[in-house]
C-alpha atoms as a PDB file:
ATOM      1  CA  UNK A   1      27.301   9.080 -39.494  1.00  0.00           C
ATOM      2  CA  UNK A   2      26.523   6.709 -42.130  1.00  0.00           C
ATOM      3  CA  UNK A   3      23.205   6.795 -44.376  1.00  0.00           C
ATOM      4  CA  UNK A   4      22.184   3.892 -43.042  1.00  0.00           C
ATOM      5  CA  UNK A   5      22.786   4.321 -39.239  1.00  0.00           C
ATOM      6  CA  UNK A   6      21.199   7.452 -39.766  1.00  0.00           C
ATOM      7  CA  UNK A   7      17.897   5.960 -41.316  1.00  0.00           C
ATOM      8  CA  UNK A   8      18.171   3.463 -38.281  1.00  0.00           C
ATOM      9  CA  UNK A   9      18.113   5.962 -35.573  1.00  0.00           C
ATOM     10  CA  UNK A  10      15.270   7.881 -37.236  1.00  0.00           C
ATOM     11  CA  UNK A  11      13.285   4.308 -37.443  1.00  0.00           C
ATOM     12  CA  UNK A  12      13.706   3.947 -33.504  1.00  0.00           C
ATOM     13  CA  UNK A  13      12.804   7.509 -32.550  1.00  0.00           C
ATOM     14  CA  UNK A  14       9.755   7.768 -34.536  1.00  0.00           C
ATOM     15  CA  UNK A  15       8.607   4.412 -32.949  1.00  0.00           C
ATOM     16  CA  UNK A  16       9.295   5.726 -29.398  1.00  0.00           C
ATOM     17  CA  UNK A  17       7.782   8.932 -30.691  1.00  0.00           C
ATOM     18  CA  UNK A  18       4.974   7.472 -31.429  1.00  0.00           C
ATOM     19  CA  UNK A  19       4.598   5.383 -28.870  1.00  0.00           C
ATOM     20  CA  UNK A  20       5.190   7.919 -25.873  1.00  0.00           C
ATOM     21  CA  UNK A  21       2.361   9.454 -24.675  1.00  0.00           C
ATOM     22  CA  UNK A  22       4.384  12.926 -22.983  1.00  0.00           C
ATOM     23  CA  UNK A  23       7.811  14.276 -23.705  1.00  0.00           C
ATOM     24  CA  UNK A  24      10.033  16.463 -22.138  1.00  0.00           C
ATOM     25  CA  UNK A  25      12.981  17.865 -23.623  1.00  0.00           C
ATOM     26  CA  UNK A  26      15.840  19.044 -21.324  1.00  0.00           C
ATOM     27  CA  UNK A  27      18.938  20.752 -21.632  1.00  0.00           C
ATOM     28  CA  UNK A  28      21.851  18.676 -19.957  1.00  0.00           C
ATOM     29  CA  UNK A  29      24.902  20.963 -20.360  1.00  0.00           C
ATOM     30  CA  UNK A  30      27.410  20.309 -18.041  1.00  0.00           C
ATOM     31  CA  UNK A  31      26.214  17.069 -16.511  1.00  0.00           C
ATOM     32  CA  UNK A  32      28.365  14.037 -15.756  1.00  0.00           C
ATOM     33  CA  UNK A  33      27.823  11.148 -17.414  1.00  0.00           C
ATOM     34  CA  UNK A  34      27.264   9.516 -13.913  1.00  0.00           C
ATOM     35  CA  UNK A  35      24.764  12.013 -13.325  1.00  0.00           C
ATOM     36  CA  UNK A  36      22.762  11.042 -16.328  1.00  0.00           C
ATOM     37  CA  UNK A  37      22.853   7.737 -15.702  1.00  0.00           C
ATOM     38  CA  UNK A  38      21.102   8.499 -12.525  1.00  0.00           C
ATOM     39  CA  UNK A  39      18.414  10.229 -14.114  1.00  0.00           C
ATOM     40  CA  UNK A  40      18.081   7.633 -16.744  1.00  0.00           C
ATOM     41  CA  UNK A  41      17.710   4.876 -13.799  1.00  0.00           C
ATOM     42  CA  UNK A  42      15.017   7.282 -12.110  1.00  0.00           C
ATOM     43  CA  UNK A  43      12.987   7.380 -15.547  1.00  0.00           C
ATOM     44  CA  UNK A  44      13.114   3.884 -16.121  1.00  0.00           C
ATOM     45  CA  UNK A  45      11.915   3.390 -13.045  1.00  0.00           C
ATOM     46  CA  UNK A  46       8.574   4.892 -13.879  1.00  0.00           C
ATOM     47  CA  UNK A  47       8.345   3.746 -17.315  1.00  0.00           C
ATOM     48  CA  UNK A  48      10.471   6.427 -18.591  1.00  0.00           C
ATOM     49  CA  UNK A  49      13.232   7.104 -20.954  1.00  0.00           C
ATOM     50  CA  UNK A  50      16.318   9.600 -21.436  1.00  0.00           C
ATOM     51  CA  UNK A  51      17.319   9.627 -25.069  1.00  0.00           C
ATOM     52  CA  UNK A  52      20.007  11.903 -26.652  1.00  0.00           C
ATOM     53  CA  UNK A  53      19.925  11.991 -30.166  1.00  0.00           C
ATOM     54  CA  UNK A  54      21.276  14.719 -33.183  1.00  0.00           C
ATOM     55  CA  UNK A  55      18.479  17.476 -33.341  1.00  0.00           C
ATOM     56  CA  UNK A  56      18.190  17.066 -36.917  1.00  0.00           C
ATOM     57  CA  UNK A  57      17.133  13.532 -36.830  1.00  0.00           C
ATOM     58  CA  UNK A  58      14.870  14.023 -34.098  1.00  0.00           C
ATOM     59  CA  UNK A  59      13.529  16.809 -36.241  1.00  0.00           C
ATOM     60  CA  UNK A  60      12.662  14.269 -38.828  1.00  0.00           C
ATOM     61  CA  UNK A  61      11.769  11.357 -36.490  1.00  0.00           C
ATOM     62  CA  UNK A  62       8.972  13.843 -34.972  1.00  0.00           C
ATOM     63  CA  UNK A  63       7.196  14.734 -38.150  1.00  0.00           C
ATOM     64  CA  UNK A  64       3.570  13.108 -37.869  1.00  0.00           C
ATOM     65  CA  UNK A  65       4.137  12.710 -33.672  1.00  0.00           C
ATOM     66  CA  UNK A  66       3.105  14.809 -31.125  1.00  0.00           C
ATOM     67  CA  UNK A  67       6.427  15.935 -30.263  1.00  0.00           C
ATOM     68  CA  UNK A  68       6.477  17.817 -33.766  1.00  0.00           C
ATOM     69  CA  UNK A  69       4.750  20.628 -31.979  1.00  0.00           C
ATOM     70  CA  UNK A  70       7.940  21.216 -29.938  1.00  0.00           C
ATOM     71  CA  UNK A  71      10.680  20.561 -32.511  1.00  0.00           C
ATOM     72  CA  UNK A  72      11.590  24.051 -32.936  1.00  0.00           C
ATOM     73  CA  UNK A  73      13.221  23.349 -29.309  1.00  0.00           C
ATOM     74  CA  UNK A  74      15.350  20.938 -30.798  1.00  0.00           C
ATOM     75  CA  UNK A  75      18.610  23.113 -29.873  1.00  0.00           C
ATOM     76  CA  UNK A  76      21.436  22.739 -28.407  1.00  0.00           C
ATOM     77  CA  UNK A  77      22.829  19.707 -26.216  1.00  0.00           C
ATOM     78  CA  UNK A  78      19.287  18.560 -26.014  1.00  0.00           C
ATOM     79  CA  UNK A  79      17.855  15.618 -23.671  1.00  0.00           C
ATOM     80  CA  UNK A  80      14.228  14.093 -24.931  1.00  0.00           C
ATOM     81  CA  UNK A  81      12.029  12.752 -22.403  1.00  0.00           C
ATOM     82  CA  UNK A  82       9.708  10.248 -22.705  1.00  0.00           C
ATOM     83  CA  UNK A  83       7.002   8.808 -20.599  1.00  0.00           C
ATOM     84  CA  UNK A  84       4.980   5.648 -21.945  1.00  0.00           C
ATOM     85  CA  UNK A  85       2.577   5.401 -19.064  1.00  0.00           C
ATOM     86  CA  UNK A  86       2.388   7.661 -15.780  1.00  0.00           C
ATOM     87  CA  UNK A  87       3.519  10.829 -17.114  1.00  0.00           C
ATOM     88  CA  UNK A  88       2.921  12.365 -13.693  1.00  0.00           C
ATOM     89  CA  UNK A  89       5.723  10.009 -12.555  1.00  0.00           C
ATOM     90  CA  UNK A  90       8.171  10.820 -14.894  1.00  0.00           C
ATOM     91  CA  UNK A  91       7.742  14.296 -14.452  1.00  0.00           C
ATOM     92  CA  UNK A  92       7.983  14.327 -10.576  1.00  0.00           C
ATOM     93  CA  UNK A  93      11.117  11.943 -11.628  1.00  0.00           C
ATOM     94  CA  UNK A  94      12.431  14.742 -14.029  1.00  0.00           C
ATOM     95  CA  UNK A  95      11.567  17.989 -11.726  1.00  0.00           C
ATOM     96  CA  UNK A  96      13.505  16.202  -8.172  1.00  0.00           C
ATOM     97  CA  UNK A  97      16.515  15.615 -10.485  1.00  0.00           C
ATOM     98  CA  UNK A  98      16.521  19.385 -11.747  1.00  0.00           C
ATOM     99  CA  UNK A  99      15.994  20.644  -8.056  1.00  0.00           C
ATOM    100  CA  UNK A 100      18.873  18.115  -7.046  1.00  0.00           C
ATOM    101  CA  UNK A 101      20.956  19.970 -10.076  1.00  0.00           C
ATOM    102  CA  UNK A 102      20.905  23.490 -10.987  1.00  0.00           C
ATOM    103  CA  UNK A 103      23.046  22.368 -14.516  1.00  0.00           C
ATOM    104  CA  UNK A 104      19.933  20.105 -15.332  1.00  0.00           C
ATOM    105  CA  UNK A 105      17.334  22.952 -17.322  1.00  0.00           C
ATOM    106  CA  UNK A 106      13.782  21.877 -17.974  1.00  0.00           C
ATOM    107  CA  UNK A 107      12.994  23.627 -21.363  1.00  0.00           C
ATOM    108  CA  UNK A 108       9.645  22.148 -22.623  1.00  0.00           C
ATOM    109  CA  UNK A 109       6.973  18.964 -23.426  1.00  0.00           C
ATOM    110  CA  UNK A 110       4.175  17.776 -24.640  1.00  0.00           C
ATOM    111  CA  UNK A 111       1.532  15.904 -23.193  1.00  0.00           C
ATOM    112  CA  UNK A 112      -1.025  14.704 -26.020  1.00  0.00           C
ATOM    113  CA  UNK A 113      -1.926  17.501 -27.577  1.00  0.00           C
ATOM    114  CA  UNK A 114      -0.858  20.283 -25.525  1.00  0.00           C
ATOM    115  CA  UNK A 115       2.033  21.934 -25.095  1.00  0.00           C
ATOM    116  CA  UNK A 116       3.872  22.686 -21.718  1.00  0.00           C
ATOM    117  CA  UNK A 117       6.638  25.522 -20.476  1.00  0.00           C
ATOM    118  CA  UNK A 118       8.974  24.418 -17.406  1.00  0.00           C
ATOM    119  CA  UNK A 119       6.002  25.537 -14.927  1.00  0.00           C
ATOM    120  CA  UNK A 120       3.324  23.280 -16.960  1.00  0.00           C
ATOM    121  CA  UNK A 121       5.663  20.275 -16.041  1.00  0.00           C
ATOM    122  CA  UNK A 122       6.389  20.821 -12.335  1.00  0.00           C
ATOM    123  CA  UNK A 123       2.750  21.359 -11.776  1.00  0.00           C
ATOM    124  CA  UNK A 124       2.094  18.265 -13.618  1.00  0.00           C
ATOM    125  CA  UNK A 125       4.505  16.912 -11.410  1.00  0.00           C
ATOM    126  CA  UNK A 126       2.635  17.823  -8.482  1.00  0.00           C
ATOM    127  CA  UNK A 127      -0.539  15.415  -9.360  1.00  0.00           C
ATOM    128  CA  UNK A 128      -0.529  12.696  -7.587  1.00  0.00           C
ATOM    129  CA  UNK A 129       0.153   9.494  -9.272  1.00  0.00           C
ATOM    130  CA  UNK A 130      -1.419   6.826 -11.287  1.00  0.00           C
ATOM    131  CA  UNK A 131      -1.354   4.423  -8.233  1.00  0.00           C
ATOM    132  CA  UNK A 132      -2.693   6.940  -6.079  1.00  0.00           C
ATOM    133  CA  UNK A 133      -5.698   8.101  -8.148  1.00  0.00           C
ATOM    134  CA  UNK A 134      -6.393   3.876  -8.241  1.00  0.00           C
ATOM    135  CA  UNK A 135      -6.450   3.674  -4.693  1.00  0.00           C
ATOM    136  CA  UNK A 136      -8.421   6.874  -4.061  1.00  0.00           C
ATOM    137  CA  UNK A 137     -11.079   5.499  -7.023  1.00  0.00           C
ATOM    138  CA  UNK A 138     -11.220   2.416  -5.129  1.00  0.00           C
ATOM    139  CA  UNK A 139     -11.419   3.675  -1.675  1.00  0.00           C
ATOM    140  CA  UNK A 140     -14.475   5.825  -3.082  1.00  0.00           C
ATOM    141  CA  UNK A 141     -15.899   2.443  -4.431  1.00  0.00           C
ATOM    142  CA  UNK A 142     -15.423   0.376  -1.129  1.00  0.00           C
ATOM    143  CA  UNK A 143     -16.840   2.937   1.261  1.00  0.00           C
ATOM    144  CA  UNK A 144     -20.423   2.551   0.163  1.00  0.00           C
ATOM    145  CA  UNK A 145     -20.529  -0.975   0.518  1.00  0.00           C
ATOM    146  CA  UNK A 146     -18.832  -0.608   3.666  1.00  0.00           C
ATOM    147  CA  UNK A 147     -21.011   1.721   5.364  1.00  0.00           C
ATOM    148  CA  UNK A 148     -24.230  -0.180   3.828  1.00  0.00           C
ATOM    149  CA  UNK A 149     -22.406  -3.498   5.883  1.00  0.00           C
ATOM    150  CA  UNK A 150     -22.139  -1.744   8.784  1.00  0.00           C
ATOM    151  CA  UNK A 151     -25.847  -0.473   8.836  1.00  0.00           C
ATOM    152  CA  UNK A 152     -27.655  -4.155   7.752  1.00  0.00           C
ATOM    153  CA  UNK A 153     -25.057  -5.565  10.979  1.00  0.00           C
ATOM    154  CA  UNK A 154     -26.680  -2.565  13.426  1.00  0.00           C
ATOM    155  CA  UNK A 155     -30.123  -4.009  14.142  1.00  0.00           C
ATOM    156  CA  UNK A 156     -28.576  -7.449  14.892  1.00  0.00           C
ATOM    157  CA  UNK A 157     -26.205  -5.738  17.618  1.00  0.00           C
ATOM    158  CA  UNK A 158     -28.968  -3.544  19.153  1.00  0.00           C
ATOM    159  CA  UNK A 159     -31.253  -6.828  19.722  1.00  0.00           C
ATOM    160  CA  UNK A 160     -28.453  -8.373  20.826  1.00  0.00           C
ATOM    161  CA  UNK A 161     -27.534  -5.999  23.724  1.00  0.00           C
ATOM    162  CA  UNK A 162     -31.385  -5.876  24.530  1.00  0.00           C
ATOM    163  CA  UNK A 163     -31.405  -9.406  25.160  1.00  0.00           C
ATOM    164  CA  UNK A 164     -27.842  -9.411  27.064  1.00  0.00           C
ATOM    165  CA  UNK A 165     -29.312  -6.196  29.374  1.00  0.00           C
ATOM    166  CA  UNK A 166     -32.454  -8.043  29.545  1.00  0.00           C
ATOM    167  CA  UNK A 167     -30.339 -11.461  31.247  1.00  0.00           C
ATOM    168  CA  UNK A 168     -28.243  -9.273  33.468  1.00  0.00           C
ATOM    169  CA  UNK A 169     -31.264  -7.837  35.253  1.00  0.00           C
END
């Protein structure tokens, strides 16, 4: 690889680095191409990417990132993980696709500051979502005012059927 392409793909991966707020690297040995393009279309999905770049200049691309603290995993045939917004998401993206194939090997990631084994990430995967914990914070919001609705419409009702049992007598 030339100098230059080199200094290129180090540019891009310390941007995504940077930008990425959990990774995930993954070993990939003995998937199809096919298959990772499946994976890749279930990450994007959820604001995630698949990339697959030389360990060295990953190495160097982490330096001053958070996914310097797992470099030394940088081995191998190596897929890198990256979420940029619901990491719960990607990781229940990431953890279906390594049930669906036994080749696909969860190693390690990062989320902020802390480091995760293969067990950190599928219970990470088992929190529920970003739109969920919305809709849960918002159902918590809307059933005070709810219940305070329903109790200033009560005393109109009961005078109401008063008056109605009141005119059928």
């Amino acid at each position: 690889m030339e100098k230059k392409k080199k200094e290129d793909e180090i540019s891009e991966l310390r941007e995504k680095f940077s930008r990425a707020n959990a990774a995930i690297l993954g070993e990939y040995r003995g998937l199809t191409v096919s298959q990772l393009d499946k994976l890749r279309s279930a990450l994007r999905n959820v604001s995630g990417e698949l990339r697959v770049a030389k360990n060295t200049l990953a190495r160097i691309a982490s330096k001053g990132t958070g996914i310097e603290k797992i470099e030394s995993h940088l081995k191998g045939p190596t897929a890198i993980i990256l979420s940029y917004s619901d990491q719960a998401a990607v990781a229940k993206a990431l953890t279906a696709f390594a049930k669906e194939q036994d080749k696909f090997k969860i190693r390690v990631g990062v989320l902020g500051s802390t480091v995760l084994d293969d067990n950190g990430i599928k219970a990470l995967a088992e929190l529920p979502g970003l739109d969920q914990l919305r809709a849960n914070i918002l159902g918590l919001i809307q059933a005070p005012a709810s219940k305070l609705a329903r109790l200033m419409a009560a005393p109109g009702s009961q005078v109401a059927r008063v008056v109605k049992a009141h005119s059928e007598k």
